[in-house]
C-alpha atoms as a PDB file:
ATOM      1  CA  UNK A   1       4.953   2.173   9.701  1.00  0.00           C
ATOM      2  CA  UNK A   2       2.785   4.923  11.161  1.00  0.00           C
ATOM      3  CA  UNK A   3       0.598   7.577  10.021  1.00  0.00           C
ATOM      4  CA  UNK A   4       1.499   7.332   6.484  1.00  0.00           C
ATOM      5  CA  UNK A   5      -0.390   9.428   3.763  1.00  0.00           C
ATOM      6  CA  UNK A   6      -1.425   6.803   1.646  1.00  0.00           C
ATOM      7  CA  UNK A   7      -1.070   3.328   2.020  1.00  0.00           C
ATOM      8  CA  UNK A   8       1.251   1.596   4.600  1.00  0.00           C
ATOM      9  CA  UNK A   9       3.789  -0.269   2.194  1.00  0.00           C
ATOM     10  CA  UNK A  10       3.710  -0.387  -1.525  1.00  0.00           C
ATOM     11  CA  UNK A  11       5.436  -3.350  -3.328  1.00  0.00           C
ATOM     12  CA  UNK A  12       5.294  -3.157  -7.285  1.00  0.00           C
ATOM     13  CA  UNK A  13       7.104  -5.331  -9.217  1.00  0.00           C
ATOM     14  CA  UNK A  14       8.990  -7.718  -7.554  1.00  0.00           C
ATOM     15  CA  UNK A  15      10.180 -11.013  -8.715  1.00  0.00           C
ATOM     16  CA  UNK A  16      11.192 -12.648  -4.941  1.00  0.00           C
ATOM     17  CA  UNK A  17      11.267 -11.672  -2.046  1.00  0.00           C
ATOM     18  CA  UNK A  18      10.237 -11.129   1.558  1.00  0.00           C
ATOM     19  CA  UNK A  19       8.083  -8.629   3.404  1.00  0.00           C
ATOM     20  CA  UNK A  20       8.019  -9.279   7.059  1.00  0.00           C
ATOM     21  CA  UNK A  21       8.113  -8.544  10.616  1.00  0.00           C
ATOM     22  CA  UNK A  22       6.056  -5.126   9.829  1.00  0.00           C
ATOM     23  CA  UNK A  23       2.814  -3.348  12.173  1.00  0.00           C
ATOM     24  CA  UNK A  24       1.456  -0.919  10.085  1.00  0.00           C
ATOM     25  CA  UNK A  25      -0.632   1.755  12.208  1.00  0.00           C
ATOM     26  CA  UNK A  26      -2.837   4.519  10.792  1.00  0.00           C
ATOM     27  CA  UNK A  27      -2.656   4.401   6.806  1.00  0.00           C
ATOM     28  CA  UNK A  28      -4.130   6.549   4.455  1.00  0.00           C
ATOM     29  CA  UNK A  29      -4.118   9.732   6.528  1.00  0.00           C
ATOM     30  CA  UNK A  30      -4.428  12.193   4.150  1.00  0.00           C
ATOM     31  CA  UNK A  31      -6.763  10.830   1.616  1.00  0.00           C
ATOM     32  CA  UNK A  32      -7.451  15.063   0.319  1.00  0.00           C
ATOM     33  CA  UNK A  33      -3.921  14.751  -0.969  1.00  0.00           C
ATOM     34  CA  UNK A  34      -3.996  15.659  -5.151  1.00  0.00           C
ATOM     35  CA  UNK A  35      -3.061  13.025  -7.726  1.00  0.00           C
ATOM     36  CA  UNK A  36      -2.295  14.178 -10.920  1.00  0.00           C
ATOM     37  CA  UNK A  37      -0.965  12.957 -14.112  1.00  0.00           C
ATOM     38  CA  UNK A  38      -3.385   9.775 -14.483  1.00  0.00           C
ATOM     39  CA  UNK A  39      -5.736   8.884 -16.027  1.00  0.00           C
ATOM     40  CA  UNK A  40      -9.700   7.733 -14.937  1.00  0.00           C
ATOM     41  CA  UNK A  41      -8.949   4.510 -14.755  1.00  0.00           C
ATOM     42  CA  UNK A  42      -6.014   4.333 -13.035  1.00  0.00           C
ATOM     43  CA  UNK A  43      -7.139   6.817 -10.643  1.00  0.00           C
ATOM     44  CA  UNK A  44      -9.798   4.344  -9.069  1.00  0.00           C
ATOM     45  CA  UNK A  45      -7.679   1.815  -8.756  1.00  0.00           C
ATOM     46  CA  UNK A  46      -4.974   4.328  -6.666  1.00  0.00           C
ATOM     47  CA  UNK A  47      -7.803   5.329  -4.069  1.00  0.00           C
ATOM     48  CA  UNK A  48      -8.825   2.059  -3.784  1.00  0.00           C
ATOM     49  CA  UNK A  49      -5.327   0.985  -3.210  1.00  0.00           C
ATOM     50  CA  UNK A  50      -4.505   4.206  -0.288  1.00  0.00           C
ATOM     51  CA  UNK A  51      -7.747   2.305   1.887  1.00  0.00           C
ATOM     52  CA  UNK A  52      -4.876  -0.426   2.192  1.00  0.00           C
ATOM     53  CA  UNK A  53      -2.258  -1.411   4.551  1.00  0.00           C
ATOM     54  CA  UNK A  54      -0.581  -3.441   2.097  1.00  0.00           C
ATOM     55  CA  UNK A  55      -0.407  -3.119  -1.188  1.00  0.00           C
ATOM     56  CA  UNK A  56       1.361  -5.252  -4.432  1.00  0.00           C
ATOM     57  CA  UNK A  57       1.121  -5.111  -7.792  1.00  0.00           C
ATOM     58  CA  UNK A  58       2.729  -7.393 -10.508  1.00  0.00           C
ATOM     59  CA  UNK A  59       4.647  -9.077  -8.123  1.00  0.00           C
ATOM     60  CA  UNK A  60       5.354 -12.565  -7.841  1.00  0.00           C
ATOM     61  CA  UNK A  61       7.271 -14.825  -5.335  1.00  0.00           C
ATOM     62  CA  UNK A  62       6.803 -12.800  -2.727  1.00  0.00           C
ATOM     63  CA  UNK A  63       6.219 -14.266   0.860  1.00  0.00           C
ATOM     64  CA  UNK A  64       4.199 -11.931   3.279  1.00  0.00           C
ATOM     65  CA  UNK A  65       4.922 -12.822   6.839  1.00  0.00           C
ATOM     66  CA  UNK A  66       3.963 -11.425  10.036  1.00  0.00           C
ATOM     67  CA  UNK A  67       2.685  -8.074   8.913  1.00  0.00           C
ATOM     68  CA  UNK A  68      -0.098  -6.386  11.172  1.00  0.00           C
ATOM     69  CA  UNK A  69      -1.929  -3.783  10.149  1.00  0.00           C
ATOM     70  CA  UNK A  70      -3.141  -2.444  13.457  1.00  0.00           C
ATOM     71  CA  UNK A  71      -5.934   0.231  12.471  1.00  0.00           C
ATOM     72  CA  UNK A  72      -7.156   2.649  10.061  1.00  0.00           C
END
């Protein structure tokens, strides 16, 4: 994964799994991108979340194996 917008890989909601044998390079790239349709709340958590290489929410099982993130 390189130069994505936001964050490198997003994972929501899985129950099992694998995420491997990834380099992520260069995430978050356009951080002046809009969001829209959330609310405060939510809103903080998404920019904190872009400043990530990897990111998973309400996932469980889920074995993360030999991913680099490279730089920012």
């Amino acid at each position: 994964m390189i130069d994505s917008e936001r964050c490198g890989i997003w994972v929501a909601e899985p129950d099992g799994g694998t995420i491997g044998d990834n380099v992520i390079i260069r995430w978050n790239r356009h951080p002046e991108l809009p969001i829209v349709g959330v609310n405060p709340q939510t809103r903080a958590r998404l920019l904190q979340d872009f400043t990530q290489p990897l990111v998973m929410h309400n996932s469980q099982n889920v074995e993360i194996r030999a991913t680099s993130p490279m730089e920012r």
